[in-house]
PDB file of N, CA and C in Angstrom:
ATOM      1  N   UNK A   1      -8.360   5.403  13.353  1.00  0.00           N
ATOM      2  CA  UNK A   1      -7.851   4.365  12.492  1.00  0.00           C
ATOM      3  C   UNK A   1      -6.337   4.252  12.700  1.00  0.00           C
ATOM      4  N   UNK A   2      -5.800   2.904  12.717  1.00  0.00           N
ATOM      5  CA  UNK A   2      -4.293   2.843  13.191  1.00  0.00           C
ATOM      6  C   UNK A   2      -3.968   2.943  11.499  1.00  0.00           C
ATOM      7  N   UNK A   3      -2.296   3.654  11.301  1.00  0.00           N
ATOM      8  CA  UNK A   3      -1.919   4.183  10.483  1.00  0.00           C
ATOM      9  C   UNK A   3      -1.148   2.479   9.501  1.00  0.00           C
ATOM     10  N   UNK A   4      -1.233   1.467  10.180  1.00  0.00           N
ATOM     11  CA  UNK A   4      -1.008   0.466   8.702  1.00  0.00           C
ATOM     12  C   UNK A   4      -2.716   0.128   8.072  1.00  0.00           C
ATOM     13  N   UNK A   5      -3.467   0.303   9.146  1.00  0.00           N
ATOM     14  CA  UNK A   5      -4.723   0.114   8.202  1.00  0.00           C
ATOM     15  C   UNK A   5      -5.238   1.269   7.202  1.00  0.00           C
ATOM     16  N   UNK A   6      -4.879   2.788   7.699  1.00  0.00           N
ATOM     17  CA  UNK A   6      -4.566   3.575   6.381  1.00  0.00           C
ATOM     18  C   UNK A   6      -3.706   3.407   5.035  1.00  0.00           C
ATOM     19  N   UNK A   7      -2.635   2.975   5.378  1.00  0.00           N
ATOM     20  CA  UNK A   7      -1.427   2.540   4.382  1.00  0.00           C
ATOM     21  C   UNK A   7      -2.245   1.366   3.684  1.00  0.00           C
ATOM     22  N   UNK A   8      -2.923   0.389   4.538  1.00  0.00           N
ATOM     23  CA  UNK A   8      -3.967  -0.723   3.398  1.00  0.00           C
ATOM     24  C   UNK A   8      -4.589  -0.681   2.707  1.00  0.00           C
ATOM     25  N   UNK A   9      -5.279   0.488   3.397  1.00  0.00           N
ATOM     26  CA  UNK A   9      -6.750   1.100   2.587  1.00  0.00           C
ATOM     27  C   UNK A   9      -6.182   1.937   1.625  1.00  0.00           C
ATOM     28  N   UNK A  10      -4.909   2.587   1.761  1.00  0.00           N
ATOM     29  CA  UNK A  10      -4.811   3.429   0.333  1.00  0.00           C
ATOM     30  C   UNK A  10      -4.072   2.912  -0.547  1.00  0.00           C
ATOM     31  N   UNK A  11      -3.282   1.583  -0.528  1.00  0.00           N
ATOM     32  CA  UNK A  11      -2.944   0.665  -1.540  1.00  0.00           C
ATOM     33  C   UNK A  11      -3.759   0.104  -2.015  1.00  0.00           C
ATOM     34  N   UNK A  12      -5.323  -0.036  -1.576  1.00  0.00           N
ATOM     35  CA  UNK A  12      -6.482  -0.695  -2.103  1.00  0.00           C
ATOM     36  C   UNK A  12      -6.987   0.107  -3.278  1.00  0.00           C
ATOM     37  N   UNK A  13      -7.198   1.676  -2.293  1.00  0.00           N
ATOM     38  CA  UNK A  13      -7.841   2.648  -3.314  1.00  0.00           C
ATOM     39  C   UNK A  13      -7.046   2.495  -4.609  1.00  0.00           C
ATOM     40  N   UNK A  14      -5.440   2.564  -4.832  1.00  0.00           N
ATOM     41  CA  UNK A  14      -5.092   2.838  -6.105  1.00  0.00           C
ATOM     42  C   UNK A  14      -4.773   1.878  -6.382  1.00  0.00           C
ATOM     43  N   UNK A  15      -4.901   0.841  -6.325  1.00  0.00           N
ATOM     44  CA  UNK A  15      -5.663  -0.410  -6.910  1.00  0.00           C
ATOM     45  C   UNK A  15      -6.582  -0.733  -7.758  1.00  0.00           C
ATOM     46  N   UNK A  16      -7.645   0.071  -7.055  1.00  0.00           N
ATOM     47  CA  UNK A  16      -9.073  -0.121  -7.760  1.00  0.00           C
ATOM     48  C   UNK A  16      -8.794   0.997  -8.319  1.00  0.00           C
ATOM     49  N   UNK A  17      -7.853   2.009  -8.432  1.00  0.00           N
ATOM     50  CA  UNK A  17      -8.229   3.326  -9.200  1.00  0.00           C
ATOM     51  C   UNK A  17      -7.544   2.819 -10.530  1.00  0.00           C
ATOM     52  N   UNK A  18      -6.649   1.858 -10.509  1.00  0.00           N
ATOM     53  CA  UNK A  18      -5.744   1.441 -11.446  1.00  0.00           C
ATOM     54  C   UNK A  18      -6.534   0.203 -12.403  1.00  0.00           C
ATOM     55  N   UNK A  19      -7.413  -0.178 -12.039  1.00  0.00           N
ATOM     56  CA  UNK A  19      -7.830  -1.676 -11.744  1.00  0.00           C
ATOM     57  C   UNK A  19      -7.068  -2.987 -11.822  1.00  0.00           C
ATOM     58  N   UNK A  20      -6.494  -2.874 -11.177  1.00  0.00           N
ATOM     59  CA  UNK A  20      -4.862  -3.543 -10.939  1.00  0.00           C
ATOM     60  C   UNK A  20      -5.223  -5.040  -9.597  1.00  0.00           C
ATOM     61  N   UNK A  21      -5.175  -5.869 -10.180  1.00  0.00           N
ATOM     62  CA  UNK A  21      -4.788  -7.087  -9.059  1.00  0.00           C
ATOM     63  C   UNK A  21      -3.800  -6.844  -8.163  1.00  0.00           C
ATOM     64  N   UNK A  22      -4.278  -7.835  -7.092  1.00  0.00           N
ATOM     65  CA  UNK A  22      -2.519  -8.364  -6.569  1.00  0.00           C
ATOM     66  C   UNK A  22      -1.443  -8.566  -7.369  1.00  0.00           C
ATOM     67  N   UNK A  23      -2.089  -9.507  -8.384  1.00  0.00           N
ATOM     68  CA  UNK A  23      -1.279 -10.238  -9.065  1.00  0.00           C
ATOM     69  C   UNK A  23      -0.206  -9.493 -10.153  1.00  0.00           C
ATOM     70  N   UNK A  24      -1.062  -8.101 -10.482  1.00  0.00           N
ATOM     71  CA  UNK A  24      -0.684  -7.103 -11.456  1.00  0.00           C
ATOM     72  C   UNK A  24       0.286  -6.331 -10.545  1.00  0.00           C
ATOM     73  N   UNK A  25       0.095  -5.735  -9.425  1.00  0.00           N
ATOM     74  CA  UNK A  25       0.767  -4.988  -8.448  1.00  0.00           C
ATOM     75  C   UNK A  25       2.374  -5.723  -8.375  1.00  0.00           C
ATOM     76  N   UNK A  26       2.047  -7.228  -7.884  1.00  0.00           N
ATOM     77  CA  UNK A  26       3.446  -8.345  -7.783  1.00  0.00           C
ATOM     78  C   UNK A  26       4.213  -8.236  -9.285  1.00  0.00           C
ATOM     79  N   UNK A  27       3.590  -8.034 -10.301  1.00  0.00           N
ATOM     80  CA  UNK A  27       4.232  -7.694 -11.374  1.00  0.00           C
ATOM     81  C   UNK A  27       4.805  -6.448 -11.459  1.00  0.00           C
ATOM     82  N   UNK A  28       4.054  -5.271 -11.560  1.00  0.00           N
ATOM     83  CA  UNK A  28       4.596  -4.055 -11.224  1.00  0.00           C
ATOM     84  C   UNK A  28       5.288  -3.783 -10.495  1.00  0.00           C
ATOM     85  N   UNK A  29       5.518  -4.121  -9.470  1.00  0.00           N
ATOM     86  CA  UNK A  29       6.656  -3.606  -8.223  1.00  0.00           C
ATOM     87  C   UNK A  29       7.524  -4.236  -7.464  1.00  0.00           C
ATOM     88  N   UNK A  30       7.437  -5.775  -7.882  1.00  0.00           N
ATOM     89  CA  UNK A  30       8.663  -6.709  -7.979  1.00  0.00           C
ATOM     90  C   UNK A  30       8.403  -7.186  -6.213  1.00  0.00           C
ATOM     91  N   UNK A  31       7.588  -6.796  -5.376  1.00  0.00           N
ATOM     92  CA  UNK A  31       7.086  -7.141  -4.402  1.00  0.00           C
ATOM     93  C   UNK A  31       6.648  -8.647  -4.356  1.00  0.00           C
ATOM     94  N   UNK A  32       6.961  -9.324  -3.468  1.00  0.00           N
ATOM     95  CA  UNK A  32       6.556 -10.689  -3.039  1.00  0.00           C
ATOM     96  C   UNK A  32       4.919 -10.805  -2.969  1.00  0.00           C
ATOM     97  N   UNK A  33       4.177 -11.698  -3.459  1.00  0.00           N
ATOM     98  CA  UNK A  33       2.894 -11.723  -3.615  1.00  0.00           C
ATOM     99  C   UNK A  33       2.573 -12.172  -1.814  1.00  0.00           C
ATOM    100  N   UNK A  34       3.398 -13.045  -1.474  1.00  0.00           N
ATOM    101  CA  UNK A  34       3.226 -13.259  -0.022  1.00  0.00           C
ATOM    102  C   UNK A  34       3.737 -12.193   0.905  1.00  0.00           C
ATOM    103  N   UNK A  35       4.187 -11.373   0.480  1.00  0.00           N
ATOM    104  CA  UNK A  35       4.373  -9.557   1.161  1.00  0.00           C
ATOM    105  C   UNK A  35       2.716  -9.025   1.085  1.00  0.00           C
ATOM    106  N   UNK A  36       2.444  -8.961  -0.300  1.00  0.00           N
ATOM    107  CA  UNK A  36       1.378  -8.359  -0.551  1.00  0.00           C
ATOM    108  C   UNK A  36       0.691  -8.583   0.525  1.00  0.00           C
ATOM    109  N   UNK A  37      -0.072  -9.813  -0.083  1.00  0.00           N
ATOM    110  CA  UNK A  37      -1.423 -10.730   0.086  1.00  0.00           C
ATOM    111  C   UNK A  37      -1.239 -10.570   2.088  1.00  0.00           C
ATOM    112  N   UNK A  38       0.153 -10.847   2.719  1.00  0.00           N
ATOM    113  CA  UNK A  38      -0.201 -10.902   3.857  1.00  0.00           C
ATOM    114  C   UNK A  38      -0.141  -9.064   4.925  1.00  0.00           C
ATOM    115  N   UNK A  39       0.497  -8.608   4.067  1.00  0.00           N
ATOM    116  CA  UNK A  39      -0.149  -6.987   3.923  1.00  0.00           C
ATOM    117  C   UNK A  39      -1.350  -6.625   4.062  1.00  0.00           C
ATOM    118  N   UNK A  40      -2.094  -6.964   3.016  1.00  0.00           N
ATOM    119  CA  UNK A  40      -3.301  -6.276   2.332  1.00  0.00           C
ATOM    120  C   UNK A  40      -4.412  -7.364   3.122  1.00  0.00           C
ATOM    121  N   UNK A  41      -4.394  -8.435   3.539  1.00  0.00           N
ATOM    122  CA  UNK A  41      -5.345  -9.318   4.253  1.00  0.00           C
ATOM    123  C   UNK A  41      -5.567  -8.926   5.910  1.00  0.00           C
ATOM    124  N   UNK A  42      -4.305  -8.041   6.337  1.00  0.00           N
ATOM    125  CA  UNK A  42      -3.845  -7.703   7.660  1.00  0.00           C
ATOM    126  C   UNK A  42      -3.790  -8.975   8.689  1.00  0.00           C
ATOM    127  N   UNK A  43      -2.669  -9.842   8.004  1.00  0.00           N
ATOM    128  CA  UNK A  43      -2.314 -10.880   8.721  1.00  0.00           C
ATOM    129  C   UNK A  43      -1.211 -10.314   9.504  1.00  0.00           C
ATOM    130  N   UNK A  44      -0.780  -8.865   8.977  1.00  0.00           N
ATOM    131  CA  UNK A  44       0.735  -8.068  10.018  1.00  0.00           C
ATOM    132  C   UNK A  44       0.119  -6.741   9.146  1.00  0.00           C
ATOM    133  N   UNK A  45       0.868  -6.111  10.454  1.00  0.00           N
ATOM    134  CA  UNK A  45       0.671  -4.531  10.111  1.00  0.00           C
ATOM    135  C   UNK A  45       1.987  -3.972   9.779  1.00  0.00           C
ATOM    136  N   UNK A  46       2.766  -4.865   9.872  1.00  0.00           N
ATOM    137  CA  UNK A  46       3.937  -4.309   9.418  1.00  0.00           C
ATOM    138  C   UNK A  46       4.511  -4.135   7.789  1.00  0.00           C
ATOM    139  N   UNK A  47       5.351  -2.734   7.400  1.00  0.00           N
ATOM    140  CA  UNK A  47       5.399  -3.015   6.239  1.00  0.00           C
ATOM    141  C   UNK A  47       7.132  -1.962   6.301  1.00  0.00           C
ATOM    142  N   UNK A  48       7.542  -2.141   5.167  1.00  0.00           N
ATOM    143  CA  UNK A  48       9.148  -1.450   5.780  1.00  0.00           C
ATOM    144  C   UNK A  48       8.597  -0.404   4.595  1.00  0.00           C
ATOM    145  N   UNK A  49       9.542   0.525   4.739  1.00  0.00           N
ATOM    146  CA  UNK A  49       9.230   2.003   3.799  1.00  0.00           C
ATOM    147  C   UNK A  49       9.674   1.502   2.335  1.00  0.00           C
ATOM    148  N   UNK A  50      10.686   0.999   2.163  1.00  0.00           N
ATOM    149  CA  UNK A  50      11.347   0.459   0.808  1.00  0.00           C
ATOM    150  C   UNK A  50      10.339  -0.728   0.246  1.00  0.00           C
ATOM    151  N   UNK A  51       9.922  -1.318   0.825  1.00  0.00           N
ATOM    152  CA  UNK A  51       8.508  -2.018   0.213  1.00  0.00           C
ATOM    153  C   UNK A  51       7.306  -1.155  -0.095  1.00  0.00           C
ATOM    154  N   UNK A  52       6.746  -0.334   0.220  1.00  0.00           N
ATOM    155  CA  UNK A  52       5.861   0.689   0.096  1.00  0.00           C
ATOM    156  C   UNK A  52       6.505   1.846  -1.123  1.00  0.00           C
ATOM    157  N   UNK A  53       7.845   1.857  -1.025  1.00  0.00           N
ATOM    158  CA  UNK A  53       8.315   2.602  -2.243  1.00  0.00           C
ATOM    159  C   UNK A  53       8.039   1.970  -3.635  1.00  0.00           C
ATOM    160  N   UNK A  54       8.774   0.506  -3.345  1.00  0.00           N
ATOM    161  CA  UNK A  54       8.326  -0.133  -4.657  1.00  0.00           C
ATOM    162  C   UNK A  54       6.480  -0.421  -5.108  1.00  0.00           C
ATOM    163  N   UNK A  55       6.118  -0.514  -4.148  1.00  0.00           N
ATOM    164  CA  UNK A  55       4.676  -0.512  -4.179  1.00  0.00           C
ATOM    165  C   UNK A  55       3.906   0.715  -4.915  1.00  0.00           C
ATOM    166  N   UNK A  56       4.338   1.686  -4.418  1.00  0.00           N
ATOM    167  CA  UNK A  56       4.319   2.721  -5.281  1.00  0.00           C
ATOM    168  C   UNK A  56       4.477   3.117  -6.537  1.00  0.00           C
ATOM    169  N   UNK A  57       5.795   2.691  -6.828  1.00  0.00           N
ATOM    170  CA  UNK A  57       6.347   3.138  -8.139  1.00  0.00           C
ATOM    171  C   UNK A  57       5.743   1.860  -9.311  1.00  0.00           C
ATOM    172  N   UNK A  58       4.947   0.606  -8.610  1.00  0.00           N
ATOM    173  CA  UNK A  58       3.935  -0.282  -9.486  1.00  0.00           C
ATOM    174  C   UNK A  58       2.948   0.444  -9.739  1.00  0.00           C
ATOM    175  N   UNK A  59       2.745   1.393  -8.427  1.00  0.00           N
ATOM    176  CA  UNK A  59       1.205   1.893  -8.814  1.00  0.00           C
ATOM    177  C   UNK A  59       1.606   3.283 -10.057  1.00  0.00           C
ATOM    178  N   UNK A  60       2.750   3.238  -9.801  1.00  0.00           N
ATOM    179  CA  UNK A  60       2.546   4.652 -11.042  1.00  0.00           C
ATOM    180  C   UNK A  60       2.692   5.660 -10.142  1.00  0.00           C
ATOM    181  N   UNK A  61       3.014   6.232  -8.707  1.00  0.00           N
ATOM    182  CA  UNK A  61       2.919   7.002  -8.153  1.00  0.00           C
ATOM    183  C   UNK A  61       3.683   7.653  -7.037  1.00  0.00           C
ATOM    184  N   UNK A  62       4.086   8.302  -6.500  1.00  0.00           N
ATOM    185  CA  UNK A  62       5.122   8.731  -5.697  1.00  0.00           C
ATOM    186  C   UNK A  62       4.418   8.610  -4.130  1.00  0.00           C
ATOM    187  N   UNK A  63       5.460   8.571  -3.152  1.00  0.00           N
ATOM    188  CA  UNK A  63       5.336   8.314  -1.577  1.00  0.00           C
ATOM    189  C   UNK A  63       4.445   9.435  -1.308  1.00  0.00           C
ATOM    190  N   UNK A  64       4.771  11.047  -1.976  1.00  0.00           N
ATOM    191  CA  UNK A  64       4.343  11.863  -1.819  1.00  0.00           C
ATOM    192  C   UNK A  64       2.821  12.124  -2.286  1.00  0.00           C
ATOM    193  N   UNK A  65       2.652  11.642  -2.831  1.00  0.00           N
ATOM    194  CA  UNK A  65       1.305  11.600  -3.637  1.00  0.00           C
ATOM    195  C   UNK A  65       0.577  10.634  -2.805  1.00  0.00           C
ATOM    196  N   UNK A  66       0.773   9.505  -2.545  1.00  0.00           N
ATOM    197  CA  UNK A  66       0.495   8.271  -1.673  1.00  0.00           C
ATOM    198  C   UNK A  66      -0.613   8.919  -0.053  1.00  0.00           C
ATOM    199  N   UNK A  67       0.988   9.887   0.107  1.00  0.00           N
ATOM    200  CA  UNK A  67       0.478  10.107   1.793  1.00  0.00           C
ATOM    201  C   UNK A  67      -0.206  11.257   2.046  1.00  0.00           C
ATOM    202  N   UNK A  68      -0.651  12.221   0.379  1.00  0.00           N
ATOM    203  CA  UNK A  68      -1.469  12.873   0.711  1.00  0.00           C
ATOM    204  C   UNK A  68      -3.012  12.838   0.362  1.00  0.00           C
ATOM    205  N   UNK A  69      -3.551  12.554   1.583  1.00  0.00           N
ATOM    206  CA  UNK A  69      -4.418  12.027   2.378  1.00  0.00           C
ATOM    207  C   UNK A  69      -5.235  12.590   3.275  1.00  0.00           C
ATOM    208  N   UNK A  70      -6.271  13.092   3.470  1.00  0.00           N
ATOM    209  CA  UNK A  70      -6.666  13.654   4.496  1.00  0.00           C
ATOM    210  C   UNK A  70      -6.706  11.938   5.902  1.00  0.00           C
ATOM    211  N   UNK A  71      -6.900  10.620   5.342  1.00  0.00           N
ATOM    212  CA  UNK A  71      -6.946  10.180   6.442  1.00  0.00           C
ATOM    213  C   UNK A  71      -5.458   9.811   7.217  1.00  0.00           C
ATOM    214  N   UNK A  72      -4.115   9.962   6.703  1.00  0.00           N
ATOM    215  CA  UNK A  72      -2.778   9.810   7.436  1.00  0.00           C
ATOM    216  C   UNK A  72      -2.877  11.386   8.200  1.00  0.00           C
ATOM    217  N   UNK A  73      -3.809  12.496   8.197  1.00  0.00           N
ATOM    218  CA  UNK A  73      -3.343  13.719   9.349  1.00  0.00           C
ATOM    219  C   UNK A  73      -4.285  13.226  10.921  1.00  0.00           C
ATOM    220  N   UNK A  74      -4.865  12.163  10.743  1.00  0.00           N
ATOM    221  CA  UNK A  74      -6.038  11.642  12.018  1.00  0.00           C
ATOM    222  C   UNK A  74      -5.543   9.838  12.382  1.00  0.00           C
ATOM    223  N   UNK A  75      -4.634   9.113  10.965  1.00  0.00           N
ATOM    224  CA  UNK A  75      -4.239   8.172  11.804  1.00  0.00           C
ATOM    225  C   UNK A  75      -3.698   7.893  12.968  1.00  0.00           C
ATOM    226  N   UNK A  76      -3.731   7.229  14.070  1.00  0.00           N
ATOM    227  CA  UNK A  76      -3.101   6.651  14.879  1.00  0.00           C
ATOM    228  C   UNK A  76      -1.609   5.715  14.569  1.00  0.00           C
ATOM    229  N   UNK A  77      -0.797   6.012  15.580  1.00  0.00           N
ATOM    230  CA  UNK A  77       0.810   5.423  14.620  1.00  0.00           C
ATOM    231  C   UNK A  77       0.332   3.864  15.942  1.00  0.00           C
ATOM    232  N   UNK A  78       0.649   2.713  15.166  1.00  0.00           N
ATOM    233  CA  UNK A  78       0.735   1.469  15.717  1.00  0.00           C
ATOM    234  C   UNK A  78       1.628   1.488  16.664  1.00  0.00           C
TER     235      UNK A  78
END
């Protein structure tokens, strides 16, 4: 698995762990809904670390907490 489609899939998981929209997330973390949406749809795999921070701190949760993961020790880096 390439490592932005991990980073997708685990903004999804605490998403649904949150039960949190897009729309709730764009509220929480001051993130552009057109960041999100073209994020999370994988229209780009690109995402900068300071967007993923704030993404985080919507979800309630730290980078550190985020990336531990058993699937980021087997991702592939893009």
């Amino acid at each position: 698995m390439q490592l932005s489609e991990a980073v997708r899939q685990r903004i999804k998981f605490y998403m649904k762990k949150n039960d949190m929209s897009m729309w709730k997330l764009f509220q929480m973390s001051g993130v552009p809904m057109s960041t999100l949406s073209t994020f999370l749809s994988g229209k780009t795999d690109l995402i900068k670390l300071d967007t993923l921070l704030h993404i985080c701190e919507g979800l309630g949760i730290t980078l550190y907490e985020f990336f531990s993961d058993e699937t980021f020790n087997t991702a592939e880096h893009d």
